[in-house]
C-alpha atoms as a PDB file:
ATOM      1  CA  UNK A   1       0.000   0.000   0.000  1.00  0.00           C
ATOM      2  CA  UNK A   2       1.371   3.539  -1.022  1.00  0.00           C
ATOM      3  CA  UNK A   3       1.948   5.612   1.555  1.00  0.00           C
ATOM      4  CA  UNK A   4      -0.543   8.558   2.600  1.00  0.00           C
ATOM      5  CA  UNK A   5       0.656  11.890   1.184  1.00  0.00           C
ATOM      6  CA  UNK A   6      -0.927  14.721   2.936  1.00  0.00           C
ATOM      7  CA  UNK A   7      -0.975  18.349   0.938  1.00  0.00           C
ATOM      8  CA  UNK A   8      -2.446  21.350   3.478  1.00  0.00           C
ATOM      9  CA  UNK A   9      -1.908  25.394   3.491  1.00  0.00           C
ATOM     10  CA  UNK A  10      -3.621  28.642   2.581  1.00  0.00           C
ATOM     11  CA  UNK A  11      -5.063  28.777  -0.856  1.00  0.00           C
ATOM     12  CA  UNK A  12      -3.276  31.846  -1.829  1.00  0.00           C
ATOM     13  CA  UNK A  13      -0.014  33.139  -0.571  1.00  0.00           C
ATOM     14  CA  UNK A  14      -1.385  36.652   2.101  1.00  0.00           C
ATOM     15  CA  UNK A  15       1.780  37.575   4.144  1.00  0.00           C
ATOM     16  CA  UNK A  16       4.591  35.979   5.819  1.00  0.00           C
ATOM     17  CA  UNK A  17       2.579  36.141   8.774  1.00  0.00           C
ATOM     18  CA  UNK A  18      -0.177  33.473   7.833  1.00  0.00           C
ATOM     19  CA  UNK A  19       2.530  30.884   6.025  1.00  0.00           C
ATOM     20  CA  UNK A  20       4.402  31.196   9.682  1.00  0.00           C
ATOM     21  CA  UNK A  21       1.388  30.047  11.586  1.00  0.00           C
ATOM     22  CA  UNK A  22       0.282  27.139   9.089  1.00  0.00           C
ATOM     23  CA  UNK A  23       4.286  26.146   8.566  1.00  0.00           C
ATOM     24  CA  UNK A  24       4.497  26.099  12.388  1.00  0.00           C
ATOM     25  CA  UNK A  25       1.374  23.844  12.635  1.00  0.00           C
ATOM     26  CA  UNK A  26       2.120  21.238   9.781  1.00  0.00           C
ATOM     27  CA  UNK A  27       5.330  20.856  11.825  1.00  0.00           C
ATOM     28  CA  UNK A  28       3.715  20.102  15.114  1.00  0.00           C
ATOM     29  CA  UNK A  29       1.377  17.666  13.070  1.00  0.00           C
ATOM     30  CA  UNK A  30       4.244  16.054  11.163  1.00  0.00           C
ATOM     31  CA  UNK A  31       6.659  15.430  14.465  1.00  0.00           C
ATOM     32  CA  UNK A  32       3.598  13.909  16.343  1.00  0.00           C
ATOM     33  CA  UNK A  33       2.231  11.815  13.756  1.00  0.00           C
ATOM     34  CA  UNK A  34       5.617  10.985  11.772  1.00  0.00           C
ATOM     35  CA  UNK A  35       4.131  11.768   8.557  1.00  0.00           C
ATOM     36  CA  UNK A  36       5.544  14.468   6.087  1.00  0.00           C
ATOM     37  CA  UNK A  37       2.505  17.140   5.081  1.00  0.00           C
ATOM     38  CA  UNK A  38       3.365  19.142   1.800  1.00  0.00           C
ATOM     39  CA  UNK A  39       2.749  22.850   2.350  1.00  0.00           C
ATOM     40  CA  UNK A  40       1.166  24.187  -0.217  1.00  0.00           C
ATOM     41  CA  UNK A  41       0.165  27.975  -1.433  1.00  0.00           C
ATOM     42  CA  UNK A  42      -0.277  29.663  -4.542  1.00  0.00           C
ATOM     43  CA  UNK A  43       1.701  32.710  -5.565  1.00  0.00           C
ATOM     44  CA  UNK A  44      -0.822  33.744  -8.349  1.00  0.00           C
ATOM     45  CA  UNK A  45      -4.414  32.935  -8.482  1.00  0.00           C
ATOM     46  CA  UNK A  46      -5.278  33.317 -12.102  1.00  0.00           C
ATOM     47  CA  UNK A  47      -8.906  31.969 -12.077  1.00  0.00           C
ATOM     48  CA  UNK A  48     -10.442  34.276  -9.516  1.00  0.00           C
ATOM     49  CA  UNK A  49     -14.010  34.890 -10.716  1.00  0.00           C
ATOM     50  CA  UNK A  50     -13.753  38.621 -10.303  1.00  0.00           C
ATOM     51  CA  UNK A  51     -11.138  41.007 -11.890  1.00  0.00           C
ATOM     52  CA  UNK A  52     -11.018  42.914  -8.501  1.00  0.00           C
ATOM     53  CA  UNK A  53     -10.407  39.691  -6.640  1.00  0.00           C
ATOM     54  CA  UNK A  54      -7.051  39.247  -4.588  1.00  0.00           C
ATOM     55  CA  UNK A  55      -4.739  37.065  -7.014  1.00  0.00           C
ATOM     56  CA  UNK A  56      -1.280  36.826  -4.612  1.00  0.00           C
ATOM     57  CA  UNK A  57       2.054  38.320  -4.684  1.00  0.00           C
ATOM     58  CA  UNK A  58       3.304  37.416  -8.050  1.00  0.00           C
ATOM     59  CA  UNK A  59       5.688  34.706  -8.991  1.00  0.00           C
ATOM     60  CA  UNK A  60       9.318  36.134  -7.904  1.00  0.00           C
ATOM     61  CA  UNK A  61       7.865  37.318  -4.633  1.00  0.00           C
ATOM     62  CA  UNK A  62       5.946  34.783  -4.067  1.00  0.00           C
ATOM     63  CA  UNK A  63       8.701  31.425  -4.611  1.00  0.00           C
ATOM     64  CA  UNK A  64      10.845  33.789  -2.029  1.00  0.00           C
ATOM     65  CA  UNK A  65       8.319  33.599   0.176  1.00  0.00           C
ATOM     66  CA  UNK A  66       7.574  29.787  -0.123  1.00  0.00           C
ATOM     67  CA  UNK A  67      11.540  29.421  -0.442  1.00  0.00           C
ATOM     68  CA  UNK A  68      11.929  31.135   3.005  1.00  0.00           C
ATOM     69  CA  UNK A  69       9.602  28.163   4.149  1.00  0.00           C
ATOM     70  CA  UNK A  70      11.381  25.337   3.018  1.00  0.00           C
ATOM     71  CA  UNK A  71      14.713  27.449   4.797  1.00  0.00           C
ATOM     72  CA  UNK A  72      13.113  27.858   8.177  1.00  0.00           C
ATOM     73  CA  UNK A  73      10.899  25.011   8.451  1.00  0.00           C
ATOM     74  CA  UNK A  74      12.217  22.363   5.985  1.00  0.00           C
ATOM     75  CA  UNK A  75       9.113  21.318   4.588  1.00  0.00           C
ATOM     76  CA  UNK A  76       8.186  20.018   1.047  1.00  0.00           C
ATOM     77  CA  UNK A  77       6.338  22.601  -1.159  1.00  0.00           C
ATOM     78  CA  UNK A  78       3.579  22.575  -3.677  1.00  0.00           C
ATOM     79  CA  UNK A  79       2.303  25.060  -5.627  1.00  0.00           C
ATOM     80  CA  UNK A  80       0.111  25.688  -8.719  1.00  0.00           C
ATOM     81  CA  UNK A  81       1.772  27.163 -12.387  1.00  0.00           C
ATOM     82  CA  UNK A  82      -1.249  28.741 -14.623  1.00  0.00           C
ATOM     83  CA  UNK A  83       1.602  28.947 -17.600  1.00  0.00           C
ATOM     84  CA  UNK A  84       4.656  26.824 -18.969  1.00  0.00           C
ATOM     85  CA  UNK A  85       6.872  29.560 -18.399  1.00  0.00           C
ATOM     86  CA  UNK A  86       6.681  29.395 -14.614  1.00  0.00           C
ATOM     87  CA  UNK A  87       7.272  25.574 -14.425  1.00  0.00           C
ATOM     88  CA  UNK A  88      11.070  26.176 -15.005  1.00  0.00           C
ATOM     89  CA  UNK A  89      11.579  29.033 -11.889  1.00  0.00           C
ATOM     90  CA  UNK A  90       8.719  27.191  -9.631  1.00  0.00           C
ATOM     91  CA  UNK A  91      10.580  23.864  -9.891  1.00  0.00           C
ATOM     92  CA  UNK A  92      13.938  25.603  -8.470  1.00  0.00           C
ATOM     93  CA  UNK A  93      11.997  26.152  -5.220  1.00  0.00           C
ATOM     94  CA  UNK A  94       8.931  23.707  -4.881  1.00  0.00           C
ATOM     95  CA  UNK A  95       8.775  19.751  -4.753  1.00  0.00           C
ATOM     96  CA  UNK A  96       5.447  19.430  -6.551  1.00  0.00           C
ATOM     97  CA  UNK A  97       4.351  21.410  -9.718  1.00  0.00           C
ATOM     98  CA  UNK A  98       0.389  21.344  -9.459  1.00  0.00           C
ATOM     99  CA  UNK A  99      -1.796  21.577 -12.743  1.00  0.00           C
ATOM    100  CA  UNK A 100      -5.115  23.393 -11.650  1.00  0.00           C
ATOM    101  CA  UNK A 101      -8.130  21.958 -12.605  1.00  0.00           C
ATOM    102  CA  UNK A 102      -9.219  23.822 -16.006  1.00  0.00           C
ATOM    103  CA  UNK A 103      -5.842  23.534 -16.902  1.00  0.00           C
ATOM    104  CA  UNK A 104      -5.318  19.560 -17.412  1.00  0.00           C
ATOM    105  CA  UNK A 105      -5.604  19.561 -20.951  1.00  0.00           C
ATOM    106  CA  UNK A 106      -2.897  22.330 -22.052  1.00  0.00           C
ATOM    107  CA  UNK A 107      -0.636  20.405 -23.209  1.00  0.00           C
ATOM    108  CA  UNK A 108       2.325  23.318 -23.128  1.00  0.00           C
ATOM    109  CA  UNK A 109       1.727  23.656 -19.332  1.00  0.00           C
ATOM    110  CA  UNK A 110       1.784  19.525 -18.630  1.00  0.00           C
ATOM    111  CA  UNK A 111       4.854  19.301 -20.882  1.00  0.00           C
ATOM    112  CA  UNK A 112       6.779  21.867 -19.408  1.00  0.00           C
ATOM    113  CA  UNK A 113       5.998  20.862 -16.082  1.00  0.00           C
ATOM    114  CA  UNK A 114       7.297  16.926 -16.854  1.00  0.00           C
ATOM    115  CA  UNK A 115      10.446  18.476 -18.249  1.00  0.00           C
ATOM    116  CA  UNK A 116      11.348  19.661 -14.911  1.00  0.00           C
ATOM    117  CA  UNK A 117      11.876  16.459 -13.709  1.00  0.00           C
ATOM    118  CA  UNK A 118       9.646  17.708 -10.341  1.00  0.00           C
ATOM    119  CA  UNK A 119       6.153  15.272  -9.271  1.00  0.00           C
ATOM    120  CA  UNK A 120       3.433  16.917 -11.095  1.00  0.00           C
ATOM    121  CA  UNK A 121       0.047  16.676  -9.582  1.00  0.00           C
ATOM    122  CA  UNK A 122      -2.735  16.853 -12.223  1.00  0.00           C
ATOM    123  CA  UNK A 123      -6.277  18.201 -10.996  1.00  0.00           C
ATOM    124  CA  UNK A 124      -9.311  17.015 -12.828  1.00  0.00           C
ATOM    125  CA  UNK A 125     -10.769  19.334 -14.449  1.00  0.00           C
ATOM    126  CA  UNK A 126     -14.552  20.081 -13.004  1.00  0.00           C
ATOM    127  CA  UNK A 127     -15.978  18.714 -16.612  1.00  0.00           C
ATOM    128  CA  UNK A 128     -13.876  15.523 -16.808  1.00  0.00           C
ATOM    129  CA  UNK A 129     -14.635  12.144 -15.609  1.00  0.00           C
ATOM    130  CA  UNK A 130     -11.835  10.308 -13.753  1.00  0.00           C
ATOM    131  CA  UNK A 131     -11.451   8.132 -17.314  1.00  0.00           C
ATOM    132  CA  UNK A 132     -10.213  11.123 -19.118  1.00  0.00           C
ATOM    133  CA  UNK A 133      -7.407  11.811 -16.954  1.00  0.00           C
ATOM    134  CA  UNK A 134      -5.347   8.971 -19.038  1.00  0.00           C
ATOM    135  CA  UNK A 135      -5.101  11.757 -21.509  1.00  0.00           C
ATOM    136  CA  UNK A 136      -2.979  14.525 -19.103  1.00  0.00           C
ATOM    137  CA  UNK A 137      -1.176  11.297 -17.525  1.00  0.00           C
ATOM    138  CA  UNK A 138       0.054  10.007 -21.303  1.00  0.00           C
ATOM    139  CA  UNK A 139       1.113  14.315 -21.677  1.00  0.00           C
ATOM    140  CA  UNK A 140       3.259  13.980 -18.846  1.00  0.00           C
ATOM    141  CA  UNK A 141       4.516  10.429 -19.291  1.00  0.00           C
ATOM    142  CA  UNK A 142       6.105  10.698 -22.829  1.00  0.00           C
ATOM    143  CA  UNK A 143       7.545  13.942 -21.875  1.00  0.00           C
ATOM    144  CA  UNK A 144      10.040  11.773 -19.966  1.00  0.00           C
ATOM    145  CA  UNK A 145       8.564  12.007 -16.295  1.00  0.00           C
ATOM    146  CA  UNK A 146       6.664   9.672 -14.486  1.00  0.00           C
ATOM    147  CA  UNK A 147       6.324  10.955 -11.224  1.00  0.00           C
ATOM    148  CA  UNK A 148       2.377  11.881 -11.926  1.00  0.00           C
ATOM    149  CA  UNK A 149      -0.531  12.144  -8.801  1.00  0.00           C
ATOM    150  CA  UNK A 150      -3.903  12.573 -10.114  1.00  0.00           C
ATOM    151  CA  UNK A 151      -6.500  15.029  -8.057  1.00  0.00           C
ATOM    152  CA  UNK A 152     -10.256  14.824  -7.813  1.00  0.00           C
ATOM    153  CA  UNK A 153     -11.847  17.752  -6.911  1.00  0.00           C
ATOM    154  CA  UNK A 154     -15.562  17.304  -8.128  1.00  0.00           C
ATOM    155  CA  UNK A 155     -17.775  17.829 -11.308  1.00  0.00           C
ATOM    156  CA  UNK A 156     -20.116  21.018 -11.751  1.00  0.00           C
ATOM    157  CA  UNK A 157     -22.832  21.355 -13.745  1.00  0.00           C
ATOM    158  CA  UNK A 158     -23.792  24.933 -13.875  1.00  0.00           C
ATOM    159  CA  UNK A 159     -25.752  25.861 -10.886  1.00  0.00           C
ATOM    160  CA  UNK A 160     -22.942  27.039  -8.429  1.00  0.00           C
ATOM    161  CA  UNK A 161     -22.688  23.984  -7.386  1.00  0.00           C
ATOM    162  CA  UNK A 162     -20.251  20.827  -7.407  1.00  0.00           C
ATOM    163  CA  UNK A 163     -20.606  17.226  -7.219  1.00  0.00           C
ATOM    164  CA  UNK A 164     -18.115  14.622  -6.262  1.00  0.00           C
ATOM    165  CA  UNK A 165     -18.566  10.944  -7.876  1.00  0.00           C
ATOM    166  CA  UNK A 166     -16.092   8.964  -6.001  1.00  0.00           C
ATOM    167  CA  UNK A 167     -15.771   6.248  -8.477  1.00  0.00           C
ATOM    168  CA  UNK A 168     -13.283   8.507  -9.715  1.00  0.00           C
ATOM    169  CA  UNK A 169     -11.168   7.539  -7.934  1.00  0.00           C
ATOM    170  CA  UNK A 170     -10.508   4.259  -8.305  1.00  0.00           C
ATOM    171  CA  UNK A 171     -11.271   5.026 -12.149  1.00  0.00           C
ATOM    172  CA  UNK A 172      -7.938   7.055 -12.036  1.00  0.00           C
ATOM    173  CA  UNK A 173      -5.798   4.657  -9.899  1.00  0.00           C
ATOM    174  CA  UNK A 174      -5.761   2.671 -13.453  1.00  0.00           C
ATOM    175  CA  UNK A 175      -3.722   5.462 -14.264  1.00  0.00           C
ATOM    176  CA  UNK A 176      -1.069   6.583 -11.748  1.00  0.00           C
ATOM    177  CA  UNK A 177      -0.393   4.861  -7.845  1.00  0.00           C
ATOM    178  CA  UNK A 178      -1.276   7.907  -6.299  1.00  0.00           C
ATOM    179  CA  UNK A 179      -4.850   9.638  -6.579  1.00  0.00           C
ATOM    180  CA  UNK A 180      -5.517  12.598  -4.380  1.00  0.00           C
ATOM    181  CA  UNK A 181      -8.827  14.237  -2.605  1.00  0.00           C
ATOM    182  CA  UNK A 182      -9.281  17.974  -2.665  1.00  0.00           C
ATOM    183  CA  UNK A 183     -11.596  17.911   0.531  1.00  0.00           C
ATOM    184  CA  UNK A 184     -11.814  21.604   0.426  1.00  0.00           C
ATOM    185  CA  UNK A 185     -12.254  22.820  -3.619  1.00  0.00           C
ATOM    186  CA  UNK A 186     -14.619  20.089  -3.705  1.00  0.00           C
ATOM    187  CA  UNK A 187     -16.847  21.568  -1.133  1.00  0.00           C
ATOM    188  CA  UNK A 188     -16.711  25.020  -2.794  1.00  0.00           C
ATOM    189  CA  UNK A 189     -19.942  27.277  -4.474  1.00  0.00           C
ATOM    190  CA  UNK A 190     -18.558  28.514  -7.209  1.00  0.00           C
ATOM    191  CA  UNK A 191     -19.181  31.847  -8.349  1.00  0.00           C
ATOM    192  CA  UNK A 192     -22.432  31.682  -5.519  1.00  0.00           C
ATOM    193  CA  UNK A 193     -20.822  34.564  -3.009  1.00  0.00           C
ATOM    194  CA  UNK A 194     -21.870  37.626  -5.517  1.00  0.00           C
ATOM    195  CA  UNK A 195     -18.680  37.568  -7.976  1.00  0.00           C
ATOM    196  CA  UNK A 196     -16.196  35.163  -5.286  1.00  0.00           C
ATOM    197  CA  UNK A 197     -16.768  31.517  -4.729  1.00  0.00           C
ATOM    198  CA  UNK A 198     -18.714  30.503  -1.931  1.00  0.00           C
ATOM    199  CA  UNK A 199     -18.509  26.694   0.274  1.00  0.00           C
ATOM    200  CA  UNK A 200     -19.808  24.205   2.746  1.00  0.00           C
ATOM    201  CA  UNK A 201     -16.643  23.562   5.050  1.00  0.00           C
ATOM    202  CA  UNK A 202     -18.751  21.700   7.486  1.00  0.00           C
ATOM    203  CA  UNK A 203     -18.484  18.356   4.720  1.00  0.00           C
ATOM    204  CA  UNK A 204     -14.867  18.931   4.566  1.00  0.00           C
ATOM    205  CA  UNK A 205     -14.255  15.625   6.942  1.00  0.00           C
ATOM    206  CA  UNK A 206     -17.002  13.744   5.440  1.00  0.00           C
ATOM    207  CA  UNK A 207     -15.255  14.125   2.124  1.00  0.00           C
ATOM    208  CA  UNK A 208     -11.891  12.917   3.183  1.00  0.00           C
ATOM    209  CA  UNK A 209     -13.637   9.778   4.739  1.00  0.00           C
ATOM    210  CA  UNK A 210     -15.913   8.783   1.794  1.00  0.00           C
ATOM    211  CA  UNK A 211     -12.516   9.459  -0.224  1.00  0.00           C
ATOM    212  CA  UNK A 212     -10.173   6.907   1.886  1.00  0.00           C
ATOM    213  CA  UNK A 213     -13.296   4.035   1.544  1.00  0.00           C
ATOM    214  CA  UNK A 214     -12.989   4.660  -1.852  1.00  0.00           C
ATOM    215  CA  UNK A 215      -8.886   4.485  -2.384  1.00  0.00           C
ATOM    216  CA  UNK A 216      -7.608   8.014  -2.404  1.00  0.00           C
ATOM    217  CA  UNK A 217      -4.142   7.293  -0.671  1.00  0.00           C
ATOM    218  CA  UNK A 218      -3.623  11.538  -0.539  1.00  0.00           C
ATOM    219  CA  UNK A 219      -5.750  14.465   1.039  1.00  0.00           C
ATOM    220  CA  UNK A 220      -5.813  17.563   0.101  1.00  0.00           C
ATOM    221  CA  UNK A 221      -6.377  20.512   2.892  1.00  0.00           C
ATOM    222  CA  UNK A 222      -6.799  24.355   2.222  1.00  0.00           C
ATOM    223  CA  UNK A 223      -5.998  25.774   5.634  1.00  0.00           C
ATOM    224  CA  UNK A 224      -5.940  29.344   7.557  1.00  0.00           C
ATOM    225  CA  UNK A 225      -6.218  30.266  10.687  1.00  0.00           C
ATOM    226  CA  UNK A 226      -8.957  32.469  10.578  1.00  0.00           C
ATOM    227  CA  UNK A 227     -10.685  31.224   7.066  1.00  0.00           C
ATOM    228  CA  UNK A 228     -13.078  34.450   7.638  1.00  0.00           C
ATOM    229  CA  UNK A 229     -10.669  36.623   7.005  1.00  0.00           C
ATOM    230  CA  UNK A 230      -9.110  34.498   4.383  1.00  0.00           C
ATOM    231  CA  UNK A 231      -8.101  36.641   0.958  1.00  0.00           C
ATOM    232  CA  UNK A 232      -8.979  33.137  -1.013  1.00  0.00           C
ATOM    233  CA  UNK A 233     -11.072  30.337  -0.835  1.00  0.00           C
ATOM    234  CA  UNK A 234     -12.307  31.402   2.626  1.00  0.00           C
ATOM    235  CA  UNK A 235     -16.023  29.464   2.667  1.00  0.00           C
ATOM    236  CA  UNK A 236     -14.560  26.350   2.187  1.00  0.00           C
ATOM    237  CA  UNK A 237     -11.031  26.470   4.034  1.00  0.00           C
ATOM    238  CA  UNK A 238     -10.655  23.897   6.984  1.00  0.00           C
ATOM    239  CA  UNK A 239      -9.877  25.948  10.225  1.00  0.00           C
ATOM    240  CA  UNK A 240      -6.283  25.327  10.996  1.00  0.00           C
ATOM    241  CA  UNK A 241      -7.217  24.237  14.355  1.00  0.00           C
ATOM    242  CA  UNK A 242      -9.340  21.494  13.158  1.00  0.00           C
ATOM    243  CA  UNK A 243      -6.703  19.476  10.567  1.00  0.00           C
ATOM    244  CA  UNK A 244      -4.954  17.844  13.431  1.00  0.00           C
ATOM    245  CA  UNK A 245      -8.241  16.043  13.852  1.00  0.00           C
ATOM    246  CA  UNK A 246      -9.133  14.832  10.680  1.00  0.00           C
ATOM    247  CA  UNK A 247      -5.566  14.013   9.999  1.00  0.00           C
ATOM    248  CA  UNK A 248      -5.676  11.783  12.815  1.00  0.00           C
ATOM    249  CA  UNK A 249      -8.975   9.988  11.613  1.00  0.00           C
ATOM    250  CA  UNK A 250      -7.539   9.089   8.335  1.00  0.00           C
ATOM    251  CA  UNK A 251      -4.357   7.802   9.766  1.00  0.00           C
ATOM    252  CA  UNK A 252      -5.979   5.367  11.881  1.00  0.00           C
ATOM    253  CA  UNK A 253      -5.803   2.075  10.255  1.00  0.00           C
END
């Protein structure tokens, strides 16, 4: 059985401040549980629904900021690239390249990430079924690299709404060991908040459960400490005092 990779942090990157706090915590969680969370948070939001909507601190602040992590805490790092040219400066910093969602097809972005040599994580897109992620997965594969997770994060179908169809999961385990849960984008409303994406954090936990019945072997957390206040994602962020709990749940055998 693969081991469980965990992936938890603030959606976007907000100040040194908030990646302190959620650094500090993953490393509490990690020493007392002996597992190795990925920090993750994004430098640019490119997909925010509204133009007016707070995207992050650009891609040369931003990998400073997430390579000042990895200095002072020595934890891995994840974090999204919206085009090819970042994969080559992201991968000097970060451990995982992620693909977002509406992104899995371009095949310029999936190349360029393989050719970094770095794990590229792969997010369904929201009008894919698990089936068609064989397509990204071959992208990746021929460009030489075959370190390849695959994420579900839901389906949507108009309505500000999503819906999660677990047998996606084992669908997409045909295709790569490791198949992640996004317990927190799969909870979001999007677009429902008048012009920023609304949630449902309270099925945050049931998601990760239903997830590890159905063979996800990774978890995906968006976390802040105060997820009211959040710049990003807020609605359906897990309160950083609450992933010690849930992490514990799906580490129990």
């Amino acid at each position: 059985m693969n081991k469980q990779v965990f992936i938890a942090g603030p959606c976007v990157i907000e100040s040194a401040e908030c990646l302190d706090i959620v650094a500090q915590e993953l490393v509490r969680i990690n020493k007392k549980y002996g597992i190795d969370i990925i920090f993750k948070a994004s430098f640019d939001k490119a997909n925010r629904t509204s133009i007016s909507s707070y995207r992050g601190p650009g891609l040369e602040k931003g990998l400073q900021m997430l390579a000042d992590v990895k200095k002072k805490y020595g934890l891995r790092l994840l974090t999204d690239i919206h085009e090819s040219h970042q994969a080559a400066p992201a991968a000097e910093v970060v451990d995982v390249l992620q693909i977002p969602a509406f992104l899995c097809r371009q095949t310029d972005l999936l190349v360029a990430a393989a050719k970094t040599g770095k794990t590229v994580n792969i997010k369904k897109a929201q009008f894919l079924s698990g089936l068609d992620m064989q397509f990204p997965v071959e992208k990746v594969r021929e460009s030489g690299n075959d370190n390849i997770w695959l994420t579900e994060r839901g389906n949507i179908y108009g309505y500000n709404n999503l819906v999660v169809d677990f047998r996606n999961i084992p669908d997409m385990k045909q295709f790569t060991p490791t198949v992640i849960m996004d317990c927190t984008h799969s909870v979001q409303r999007p677009g429902a908040a008048g012009g920023k994406t609304g949630g449902n954090r309270e099925f945050v936990p049931s998601m990760a459960l239903a997830a590890k019945a159905f063979g996800a072997n990774g978890f995906f957390f968006e976390t802040h400490p105060d997820p009211e206040k959040a710049l990003s994602d807020g609605p359906n962020m897990l309160y950083l005092n609450e992933l010690e709990e849930l992490i514990g749940k799906l580490i129990e055998k």
